[in-house]
PDB file of N, CA and C in Angstrom:
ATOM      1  N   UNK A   1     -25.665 -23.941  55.129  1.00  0.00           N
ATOM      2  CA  UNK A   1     -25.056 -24.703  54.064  1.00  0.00           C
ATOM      3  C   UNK A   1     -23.729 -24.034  53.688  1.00  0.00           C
ATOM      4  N   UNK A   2     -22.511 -24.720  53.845  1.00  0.00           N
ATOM      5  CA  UNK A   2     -21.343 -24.197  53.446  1.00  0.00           C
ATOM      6  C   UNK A   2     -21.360 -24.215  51.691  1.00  0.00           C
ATOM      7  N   UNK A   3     -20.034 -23.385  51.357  1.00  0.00           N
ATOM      8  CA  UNK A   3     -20.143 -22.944  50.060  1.00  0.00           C
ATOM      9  C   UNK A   3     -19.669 -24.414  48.783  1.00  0.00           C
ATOM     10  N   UNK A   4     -19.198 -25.139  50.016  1.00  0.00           N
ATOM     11  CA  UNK A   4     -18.818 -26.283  49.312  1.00  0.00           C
ATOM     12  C   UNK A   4     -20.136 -26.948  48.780  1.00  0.00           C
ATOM     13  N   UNK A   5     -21.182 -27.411  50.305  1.00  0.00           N
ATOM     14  CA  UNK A   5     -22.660 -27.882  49.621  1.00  0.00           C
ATOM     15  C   UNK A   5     -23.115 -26.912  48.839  1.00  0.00           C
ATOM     16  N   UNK A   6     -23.341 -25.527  48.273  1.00  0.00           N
ATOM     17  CA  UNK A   6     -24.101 -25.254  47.926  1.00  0.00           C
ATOM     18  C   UNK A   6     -23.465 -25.397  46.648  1.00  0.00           C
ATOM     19  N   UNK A   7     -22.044 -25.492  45.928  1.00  0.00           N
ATOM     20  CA  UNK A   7     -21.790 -25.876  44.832  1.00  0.00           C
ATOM     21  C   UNK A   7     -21.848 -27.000  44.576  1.00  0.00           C
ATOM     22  N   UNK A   8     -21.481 -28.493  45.400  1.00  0.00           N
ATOM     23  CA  UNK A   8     -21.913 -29.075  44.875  1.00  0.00           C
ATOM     24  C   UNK A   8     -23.583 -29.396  44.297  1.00  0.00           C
ATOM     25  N   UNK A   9     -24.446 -28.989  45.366  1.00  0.00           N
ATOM     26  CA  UNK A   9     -25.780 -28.892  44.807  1.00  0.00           C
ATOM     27  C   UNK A   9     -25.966 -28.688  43.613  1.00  0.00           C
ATOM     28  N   UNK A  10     -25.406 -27.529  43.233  1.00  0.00           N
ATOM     29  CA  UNK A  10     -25.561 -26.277  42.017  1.00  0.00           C
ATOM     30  C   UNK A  10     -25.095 -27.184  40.710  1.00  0.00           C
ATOM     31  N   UNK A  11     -23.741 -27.890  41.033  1.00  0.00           N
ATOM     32  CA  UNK A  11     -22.973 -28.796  40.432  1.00  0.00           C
ATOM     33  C   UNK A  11     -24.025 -29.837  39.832  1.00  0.00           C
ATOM     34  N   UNK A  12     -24.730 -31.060  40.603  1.00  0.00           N
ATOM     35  CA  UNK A  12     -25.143 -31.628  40.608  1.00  0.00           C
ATOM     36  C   UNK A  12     -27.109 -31.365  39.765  1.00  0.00           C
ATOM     37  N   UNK A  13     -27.308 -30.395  40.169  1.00  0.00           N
ATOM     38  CA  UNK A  13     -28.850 -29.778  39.621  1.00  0.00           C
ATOM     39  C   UNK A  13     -28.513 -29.203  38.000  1.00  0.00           C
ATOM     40  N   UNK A  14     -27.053 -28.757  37.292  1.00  0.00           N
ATOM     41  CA  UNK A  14     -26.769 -28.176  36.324  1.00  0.00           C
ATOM     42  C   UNK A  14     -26.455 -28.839  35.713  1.00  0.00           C
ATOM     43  N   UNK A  15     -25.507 -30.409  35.347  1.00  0.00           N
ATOM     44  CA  UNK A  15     -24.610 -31.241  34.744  1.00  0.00           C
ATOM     45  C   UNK A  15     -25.205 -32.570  35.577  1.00  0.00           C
ATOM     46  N   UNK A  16     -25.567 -33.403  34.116  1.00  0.00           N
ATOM     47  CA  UNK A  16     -25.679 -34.798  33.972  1.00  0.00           C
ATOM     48  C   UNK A  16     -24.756 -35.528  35.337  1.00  0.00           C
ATOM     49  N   UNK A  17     -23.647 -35.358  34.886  1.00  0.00           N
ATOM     50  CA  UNK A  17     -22.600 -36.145  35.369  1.00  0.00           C
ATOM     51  C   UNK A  17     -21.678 -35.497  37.246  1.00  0.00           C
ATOM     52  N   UNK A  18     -22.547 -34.676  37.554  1.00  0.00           N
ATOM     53  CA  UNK A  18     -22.152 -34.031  38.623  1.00  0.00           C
ATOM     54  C   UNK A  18     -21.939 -34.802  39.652  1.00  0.00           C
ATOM     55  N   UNK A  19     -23.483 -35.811  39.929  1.00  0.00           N
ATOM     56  CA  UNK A  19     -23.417 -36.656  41.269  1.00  0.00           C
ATOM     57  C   UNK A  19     -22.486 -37.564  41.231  1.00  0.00           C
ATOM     58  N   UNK A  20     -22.489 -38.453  39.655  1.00  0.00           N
ATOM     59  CA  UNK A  20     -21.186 -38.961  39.754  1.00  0.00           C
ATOM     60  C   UNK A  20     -20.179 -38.983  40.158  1.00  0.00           C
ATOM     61  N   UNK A  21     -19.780 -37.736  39.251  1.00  0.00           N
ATOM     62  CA  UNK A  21     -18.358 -37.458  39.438  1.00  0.00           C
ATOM     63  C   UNK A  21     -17.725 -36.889  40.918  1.00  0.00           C
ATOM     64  N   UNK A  22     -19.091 -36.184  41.677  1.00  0.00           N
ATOM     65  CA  UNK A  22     -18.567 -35.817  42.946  1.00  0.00           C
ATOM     66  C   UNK A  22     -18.379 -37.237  44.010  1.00  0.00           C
ATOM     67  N   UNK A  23     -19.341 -38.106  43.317  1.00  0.00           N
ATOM     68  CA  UNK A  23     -19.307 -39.657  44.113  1.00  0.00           C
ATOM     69  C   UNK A  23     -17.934 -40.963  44.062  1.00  0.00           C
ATOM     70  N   UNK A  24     -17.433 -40.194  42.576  1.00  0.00           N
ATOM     71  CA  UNK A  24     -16.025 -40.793  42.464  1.00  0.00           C
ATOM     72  C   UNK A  24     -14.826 -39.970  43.226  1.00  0.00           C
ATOM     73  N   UNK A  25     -15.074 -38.897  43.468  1.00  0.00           N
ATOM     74  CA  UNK A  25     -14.112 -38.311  43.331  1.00  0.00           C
ATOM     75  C   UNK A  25     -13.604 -37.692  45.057  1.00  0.00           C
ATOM     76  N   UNK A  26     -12.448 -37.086  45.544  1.00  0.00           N
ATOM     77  CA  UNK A  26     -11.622 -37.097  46.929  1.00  0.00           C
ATOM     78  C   UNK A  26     -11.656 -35.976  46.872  1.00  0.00           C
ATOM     79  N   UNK A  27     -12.084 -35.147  48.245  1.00  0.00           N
ATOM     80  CA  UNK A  27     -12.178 -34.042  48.406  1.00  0.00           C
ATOM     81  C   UNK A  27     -10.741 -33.763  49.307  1.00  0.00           C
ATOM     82  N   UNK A  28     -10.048 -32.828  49.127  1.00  0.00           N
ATOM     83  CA  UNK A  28      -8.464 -32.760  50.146  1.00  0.00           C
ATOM     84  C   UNK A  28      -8.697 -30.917  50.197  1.00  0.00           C
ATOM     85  N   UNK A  29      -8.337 -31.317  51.782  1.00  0.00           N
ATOM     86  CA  UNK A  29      -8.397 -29.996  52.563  1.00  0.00           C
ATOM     87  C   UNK A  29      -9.671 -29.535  52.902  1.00  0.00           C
ATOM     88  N   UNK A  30      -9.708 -27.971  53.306  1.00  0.00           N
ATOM     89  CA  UNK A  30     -10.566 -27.572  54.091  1.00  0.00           C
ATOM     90  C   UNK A  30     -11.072 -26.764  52.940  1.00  0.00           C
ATOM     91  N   UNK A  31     -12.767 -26.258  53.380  1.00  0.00           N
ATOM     92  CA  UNK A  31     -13.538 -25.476  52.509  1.00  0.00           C
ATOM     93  C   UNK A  31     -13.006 -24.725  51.960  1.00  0.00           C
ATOM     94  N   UNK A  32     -11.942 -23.826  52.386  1.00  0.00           N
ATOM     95  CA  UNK A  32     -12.103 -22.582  51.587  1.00  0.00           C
ATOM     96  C   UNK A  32     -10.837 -22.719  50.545  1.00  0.00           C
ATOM     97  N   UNK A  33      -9.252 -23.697  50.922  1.00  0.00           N
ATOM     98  CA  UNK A  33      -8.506 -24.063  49.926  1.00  0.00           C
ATOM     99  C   UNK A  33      -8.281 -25.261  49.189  1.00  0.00           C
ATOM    100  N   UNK A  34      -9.357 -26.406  49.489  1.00  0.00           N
ATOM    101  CA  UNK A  34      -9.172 -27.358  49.304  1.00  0.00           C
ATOM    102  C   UNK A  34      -9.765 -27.820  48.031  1.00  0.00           C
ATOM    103  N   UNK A  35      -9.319 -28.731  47.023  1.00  0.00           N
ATOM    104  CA  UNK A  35      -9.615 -29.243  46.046  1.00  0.00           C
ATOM    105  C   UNK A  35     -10.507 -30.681  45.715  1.00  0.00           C
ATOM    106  N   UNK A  36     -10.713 -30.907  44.793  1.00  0.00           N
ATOM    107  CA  UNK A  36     -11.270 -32.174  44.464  1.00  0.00           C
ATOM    108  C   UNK A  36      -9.958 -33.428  43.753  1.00  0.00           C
ATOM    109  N   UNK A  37      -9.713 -33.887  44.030  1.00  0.00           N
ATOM    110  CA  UNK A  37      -9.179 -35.087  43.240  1.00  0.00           C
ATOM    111  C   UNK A  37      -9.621 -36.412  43.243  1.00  0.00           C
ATOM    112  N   UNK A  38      -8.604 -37.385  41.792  1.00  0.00           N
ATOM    113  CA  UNK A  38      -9.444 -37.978  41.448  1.00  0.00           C
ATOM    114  C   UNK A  38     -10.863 -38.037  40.542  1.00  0.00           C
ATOM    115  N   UNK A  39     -11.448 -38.799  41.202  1.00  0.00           N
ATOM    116  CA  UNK A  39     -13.054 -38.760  40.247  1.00  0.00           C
ATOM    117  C   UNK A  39     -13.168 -38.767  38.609  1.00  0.00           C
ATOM    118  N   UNK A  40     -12.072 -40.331  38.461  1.00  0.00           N
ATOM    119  CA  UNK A  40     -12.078 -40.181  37.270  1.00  0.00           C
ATOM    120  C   UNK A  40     -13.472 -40.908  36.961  1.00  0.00           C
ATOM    121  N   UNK A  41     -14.371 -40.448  36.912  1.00  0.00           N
ATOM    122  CA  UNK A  41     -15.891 -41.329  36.360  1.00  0.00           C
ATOM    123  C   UNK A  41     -15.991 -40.067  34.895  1.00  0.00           C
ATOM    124  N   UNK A  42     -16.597 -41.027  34.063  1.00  0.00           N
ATOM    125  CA  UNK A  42     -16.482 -40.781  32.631  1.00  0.00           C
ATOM    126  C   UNK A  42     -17.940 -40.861  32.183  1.00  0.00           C
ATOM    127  N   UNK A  43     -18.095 -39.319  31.617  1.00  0.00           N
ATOM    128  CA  UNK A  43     -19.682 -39.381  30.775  1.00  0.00           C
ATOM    129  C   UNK A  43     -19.374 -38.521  29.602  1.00  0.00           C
ATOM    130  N   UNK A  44     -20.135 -39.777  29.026  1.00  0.00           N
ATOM    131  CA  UNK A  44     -20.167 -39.341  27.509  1.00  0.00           C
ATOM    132  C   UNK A  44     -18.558 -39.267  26.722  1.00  0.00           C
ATOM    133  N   UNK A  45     -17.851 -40.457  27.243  1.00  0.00           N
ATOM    134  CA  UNK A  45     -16.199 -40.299  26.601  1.00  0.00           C
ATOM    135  C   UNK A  45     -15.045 -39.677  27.409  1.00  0.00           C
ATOM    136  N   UNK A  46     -15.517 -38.765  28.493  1.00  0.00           N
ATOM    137  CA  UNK A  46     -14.743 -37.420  28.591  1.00  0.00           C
ATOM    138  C   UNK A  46     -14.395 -38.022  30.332  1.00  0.00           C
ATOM    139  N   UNK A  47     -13.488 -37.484  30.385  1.00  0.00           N
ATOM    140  CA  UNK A  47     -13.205 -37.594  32.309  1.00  0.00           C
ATOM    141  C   UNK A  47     -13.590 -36.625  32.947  1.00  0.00           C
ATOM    142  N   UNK A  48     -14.335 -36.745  34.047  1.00  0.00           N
ATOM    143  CA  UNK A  48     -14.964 -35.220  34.479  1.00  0.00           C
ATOM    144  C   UNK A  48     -14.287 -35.065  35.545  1.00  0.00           C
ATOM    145  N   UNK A  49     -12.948 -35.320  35.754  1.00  0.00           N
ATOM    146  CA  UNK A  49     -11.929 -34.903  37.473  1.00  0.00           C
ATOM    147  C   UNK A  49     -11.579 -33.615  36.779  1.00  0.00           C
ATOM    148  N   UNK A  50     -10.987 -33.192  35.725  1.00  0.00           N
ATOM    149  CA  UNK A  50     -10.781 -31.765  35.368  1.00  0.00           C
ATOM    150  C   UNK A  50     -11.655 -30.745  35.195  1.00  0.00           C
ATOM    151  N   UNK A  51     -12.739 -31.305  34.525  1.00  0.00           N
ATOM    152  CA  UNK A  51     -13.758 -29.832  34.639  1.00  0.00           C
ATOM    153  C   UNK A  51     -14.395 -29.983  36.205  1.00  0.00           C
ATOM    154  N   UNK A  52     -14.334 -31.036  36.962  1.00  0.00           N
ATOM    155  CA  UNK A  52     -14.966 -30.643  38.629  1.00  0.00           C
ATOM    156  C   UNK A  52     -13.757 -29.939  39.156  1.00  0.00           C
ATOM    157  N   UNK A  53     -12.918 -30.054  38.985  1.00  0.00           N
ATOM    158  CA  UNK A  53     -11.998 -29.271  39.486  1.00  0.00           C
ATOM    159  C   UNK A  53     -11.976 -27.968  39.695  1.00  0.00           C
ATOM    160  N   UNK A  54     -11.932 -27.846  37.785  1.00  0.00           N
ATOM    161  CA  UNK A  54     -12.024 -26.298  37.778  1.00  0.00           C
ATOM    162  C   UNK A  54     -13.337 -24.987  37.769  1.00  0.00           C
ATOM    163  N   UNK A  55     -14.418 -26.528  37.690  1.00  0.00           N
ATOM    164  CA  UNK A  55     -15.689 -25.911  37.941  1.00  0.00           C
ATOM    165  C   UNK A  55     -15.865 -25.330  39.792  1.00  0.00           C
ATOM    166  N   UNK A  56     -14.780 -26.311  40.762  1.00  0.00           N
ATOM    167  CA  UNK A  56     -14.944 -25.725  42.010  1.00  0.00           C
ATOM    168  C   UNK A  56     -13.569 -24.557  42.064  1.00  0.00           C
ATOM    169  N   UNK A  57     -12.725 -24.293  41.515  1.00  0.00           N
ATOM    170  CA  UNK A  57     -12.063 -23.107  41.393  1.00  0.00           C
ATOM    171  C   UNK A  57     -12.848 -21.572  41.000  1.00  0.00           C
ATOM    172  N   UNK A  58     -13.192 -22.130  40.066  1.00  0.00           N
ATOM    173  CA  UNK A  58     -14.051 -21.254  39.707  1.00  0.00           C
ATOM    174  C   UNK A  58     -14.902 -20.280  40.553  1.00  0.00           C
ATOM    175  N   UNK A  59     -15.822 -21.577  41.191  1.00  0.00           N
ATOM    176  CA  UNK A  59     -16.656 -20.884  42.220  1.00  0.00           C
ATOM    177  C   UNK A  59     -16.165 -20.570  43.308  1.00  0.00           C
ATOM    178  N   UNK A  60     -14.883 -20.889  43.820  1.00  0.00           N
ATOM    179  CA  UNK A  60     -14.180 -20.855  45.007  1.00  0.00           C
ATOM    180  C   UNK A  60     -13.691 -18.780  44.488  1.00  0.00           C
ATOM    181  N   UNK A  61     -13.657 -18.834  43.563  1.00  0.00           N
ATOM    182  CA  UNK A  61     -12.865 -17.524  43.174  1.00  0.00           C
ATOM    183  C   UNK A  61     -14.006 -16.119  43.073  1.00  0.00           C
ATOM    184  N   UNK A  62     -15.469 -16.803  42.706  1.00  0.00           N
ATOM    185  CA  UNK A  62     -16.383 -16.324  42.295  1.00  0.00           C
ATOM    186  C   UNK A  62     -16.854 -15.735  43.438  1.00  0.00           C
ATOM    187  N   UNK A  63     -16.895 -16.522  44.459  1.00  0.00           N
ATOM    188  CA  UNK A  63     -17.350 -16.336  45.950  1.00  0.00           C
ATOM    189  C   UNK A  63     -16.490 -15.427  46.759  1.00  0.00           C
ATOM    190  N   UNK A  64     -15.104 -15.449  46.378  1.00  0.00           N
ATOM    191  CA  UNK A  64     -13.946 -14.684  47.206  1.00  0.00           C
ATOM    192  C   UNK A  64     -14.334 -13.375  46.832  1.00  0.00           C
ATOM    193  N   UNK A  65     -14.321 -13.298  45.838  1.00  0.00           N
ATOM    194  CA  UNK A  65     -14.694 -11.916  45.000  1.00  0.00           C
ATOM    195  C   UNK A  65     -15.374 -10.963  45.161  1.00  0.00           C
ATOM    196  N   UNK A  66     -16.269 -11.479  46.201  1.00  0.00           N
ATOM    197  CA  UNK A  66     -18.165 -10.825  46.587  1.00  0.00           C
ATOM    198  C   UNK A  66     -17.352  -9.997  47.863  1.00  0.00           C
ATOM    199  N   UNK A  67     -17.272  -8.642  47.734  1.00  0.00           N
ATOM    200  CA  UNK A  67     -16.710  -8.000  48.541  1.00  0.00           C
ATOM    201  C   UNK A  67     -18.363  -6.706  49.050  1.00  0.00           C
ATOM    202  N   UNK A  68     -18.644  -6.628  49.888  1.00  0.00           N
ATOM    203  CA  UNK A  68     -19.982  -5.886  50.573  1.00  0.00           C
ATOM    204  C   UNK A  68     -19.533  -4.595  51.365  1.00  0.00           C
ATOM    205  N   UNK A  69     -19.408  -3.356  51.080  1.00  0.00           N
ATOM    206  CA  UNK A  69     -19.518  -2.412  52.009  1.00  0.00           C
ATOM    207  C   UNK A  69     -20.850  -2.044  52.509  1.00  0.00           C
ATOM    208  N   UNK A  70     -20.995  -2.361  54.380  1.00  0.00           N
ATOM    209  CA  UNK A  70     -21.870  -1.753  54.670  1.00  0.00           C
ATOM    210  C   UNK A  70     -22.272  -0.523  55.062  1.00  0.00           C
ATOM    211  N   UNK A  71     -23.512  -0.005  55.185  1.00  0.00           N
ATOM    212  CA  UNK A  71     -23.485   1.479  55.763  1.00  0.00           C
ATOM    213  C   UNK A  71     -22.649   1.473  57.039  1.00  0.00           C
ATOM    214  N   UNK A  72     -22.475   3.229  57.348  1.00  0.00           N
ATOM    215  CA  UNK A  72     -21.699   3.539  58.311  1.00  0.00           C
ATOM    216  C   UNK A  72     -22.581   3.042  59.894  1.00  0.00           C
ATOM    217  N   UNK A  73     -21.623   3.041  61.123  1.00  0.00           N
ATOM    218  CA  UNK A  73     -22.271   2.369  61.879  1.00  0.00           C
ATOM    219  C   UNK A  73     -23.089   3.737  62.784  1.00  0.00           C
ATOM    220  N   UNK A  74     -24.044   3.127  63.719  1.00  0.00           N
ATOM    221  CA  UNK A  74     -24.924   4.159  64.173  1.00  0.00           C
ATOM    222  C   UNK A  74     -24.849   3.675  65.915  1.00  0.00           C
ATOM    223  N   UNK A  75     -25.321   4.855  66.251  1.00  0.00           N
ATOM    224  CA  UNK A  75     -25.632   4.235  67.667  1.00  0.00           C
ATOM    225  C   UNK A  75     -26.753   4.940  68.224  1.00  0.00           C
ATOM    226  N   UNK A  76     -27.471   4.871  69.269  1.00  0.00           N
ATOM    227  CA  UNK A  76     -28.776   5.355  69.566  1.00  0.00           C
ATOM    228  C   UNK A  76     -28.160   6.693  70.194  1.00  0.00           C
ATOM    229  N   UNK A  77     -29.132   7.546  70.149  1.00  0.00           N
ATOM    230  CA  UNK A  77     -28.724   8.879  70.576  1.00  0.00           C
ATOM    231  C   UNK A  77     -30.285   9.502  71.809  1.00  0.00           C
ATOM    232  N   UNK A  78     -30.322   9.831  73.261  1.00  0.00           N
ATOM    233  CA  UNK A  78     -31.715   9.368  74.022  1.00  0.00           C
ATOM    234  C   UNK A  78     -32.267  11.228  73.600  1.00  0.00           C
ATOM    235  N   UNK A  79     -33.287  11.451  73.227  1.00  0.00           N
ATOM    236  CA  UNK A  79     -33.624  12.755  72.853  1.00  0.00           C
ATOM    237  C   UNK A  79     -33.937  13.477  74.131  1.00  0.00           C
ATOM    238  N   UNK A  80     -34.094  13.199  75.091  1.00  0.00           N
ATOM    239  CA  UNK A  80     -34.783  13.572  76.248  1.00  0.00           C
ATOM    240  C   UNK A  80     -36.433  13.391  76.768  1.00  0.00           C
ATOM    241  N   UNK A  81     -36.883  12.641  75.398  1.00  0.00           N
ATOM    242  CA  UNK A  81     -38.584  13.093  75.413  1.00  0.00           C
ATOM    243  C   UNK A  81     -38.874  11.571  75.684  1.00  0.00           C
ATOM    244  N   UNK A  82     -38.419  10.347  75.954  1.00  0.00           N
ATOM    245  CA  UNK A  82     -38.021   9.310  76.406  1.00  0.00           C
ATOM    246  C   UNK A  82     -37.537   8.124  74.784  1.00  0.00           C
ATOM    247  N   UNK A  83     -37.446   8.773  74.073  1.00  0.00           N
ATOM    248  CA  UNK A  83     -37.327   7.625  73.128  1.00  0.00           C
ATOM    249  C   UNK A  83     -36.125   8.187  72.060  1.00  0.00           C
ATOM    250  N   UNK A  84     -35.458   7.614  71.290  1.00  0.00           N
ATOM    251  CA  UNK A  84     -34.449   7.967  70.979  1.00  0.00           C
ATOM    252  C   UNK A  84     -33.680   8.233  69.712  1.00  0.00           C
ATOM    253  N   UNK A  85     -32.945   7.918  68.950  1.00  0.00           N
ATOM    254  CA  UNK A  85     -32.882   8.367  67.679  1.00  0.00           C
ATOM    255  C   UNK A  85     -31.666   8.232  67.165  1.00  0.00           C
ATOM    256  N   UNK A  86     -31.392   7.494  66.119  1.00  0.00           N
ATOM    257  CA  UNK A  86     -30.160   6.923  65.483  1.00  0.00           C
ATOM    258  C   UNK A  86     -29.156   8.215  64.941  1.00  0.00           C
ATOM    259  N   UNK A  87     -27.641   8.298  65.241  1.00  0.00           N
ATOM    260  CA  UNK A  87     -26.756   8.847  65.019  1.00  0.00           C
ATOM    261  C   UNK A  87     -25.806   8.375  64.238  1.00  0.00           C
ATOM    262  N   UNK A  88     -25.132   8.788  63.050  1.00  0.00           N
ATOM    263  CA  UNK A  88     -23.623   8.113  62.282  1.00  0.00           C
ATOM    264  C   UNK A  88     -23.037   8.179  63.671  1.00  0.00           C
ATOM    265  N   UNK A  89     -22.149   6.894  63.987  1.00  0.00           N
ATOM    266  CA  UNK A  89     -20.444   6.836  65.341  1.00  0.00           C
ATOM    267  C   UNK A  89     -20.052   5.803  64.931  1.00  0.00           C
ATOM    268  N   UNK A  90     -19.086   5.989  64.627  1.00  0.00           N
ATOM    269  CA  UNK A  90     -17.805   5.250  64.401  1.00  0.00           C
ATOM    270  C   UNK A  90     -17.573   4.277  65.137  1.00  0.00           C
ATOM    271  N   UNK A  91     -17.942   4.215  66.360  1.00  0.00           N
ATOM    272  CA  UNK A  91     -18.075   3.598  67.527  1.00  0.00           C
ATOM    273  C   UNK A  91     -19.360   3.075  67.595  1.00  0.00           C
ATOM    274  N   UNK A  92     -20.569   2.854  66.868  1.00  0.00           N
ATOM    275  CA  UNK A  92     -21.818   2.306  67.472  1.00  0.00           C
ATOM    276  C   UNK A  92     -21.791   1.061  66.884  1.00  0.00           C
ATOM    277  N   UNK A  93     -23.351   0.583  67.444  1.00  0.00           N
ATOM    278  CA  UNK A  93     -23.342  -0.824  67.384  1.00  0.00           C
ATOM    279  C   UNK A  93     -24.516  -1.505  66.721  1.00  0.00           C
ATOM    280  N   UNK A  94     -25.210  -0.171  65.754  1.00  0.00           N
ATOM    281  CA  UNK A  94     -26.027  -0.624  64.904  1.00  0.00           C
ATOM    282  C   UNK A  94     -26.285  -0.491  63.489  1.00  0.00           C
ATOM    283  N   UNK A  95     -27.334  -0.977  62.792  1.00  0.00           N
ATOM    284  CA  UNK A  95     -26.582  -0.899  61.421  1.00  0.00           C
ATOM    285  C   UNK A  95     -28.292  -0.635  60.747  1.00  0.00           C
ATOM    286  N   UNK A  96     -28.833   0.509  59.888  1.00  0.00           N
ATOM    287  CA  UNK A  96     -30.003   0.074  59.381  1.00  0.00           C
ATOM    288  C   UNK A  96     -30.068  -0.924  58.944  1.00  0.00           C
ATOM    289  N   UNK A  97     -31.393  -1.773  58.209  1.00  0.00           N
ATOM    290  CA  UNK A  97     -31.548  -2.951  58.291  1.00  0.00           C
ATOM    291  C   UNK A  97     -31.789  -2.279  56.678  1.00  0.00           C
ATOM    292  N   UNK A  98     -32.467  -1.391  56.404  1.00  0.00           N
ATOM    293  CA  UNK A  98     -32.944  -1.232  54.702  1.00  0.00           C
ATOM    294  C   UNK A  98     -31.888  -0.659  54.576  1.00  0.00           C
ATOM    295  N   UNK A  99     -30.809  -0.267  54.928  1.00  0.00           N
ATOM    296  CA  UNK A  99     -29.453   0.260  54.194  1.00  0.00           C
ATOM    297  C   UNK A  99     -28.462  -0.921  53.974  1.00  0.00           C
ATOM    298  N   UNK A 100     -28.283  -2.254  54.716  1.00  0.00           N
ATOM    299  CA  UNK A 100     -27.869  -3.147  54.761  1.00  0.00           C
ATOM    300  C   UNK A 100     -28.095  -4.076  53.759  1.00  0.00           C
ATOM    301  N   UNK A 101     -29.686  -4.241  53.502  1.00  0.00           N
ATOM    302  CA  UNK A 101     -30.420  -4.921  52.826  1.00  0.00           C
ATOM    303  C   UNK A 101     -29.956  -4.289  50.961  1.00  0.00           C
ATOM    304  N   UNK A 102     -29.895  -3.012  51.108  1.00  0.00           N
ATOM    305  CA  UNK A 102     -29.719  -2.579  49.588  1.00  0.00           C
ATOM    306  C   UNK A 102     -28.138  -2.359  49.390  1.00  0.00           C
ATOM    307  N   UNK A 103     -27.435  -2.538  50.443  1.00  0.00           N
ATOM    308  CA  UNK A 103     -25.705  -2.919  50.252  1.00  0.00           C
ATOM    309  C   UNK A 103     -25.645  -4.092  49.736  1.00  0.00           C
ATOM    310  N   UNK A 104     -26.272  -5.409  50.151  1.00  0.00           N
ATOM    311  CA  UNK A 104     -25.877  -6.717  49.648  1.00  0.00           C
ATOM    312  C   UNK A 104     -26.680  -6.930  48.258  1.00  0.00           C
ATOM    313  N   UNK A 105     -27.936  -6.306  48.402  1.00  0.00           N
ATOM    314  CA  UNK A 105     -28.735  -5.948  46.935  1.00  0.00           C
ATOM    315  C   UNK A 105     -27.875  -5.687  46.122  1.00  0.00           C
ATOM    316  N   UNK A 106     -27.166  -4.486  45.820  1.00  0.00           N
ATOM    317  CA  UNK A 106     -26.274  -3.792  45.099  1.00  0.00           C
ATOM    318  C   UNK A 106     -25.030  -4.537  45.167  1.00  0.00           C
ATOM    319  N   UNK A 107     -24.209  -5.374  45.469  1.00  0.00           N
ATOM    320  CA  UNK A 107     -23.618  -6.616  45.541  1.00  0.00           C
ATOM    321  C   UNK A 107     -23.907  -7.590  44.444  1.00  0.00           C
ATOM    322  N   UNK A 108     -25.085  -7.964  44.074  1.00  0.00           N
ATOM    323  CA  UNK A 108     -25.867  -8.491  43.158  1.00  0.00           C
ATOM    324  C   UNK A 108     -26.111  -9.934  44.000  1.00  0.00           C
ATOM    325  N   UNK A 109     -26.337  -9.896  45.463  1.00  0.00           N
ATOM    326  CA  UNK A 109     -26.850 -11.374  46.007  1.00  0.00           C
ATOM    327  C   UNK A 109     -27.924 -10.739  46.519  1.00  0.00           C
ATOM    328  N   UNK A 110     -28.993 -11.823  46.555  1.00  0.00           N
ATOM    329  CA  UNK A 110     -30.407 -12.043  46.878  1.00  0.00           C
ATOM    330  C   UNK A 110     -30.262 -11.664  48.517  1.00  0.00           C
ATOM    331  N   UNK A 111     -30.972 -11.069  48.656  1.00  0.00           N
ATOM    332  CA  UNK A 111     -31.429 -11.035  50.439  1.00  0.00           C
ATOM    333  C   UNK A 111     -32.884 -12.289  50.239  1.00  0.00           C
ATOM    334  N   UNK A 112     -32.904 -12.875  51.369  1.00  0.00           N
ATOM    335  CA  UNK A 112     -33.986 -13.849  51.957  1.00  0.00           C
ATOM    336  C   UNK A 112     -34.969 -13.250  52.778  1.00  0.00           C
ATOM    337  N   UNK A 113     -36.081 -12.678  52.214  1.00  0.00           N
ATOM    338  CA  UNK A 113     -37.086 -11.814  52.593  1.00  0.00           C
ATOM    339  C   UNK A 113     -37.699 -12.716  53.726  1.00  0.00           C
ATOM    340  N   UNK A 114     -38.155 -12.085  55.009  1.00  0.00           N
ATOM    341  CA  UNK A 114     -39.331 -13.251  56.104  1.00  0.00           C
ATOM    342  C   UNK A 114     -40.146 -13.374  55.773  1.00  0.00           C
TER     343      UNK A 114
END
């Protein structure tokens, strides 16, 4: 689900007037700079093309924002006894999975447990 569906979802599950207004209203450009226009559909008195607007700025800004450092990278190291054993390299090509998991934790986004 791109970040566009998952706001409008979010949009739509939070505010009365969401499906509406996303149903009136012209989406221009691509996901990551593109805006809403239009959608002048009206609830409760009010025009909702400005607050969808800036309700998808918002989240467009909210989302940019989410910056993740992961742990350092590792690579297998062979012990001689046939099995092997993870090393910090700068150069490797693996990543713990519970050090990863508590980088995006500490991020403040949900990991999706199996």
């Amino acid at each position: 689900m791109t970040s566009r569906e998952q706001f409008e979802a979010w949009l739509c599950a939070t505010y009365g007037w969401g499906e509406d207004a996303l149903a009136s209203a012209f989406y221009q450009g691509d996901d990551a700079t593109g805006y809403y226009i239009g959608g002048d559909y009206i609830y409760d008195g009010f025009s909702c093309n400005d607050p969808l607007f800036w309700a998808w700025r918002g989240w467009q800004a909210s989302h940019e924002a989410v910056e993740i450092e992961l742990p350092p990278r590792q690579r297998i190291c062979a012990s001689g006894y046939g099995d092997g054993y993870f090393v910090y390299s700068p150069e490797g090509e693996g990543l713990v999975y519970d050090d990863v998991v508590e980088a995006i934790s500490a991020a403040g986004i949900k990991v999706k447990e199996d």
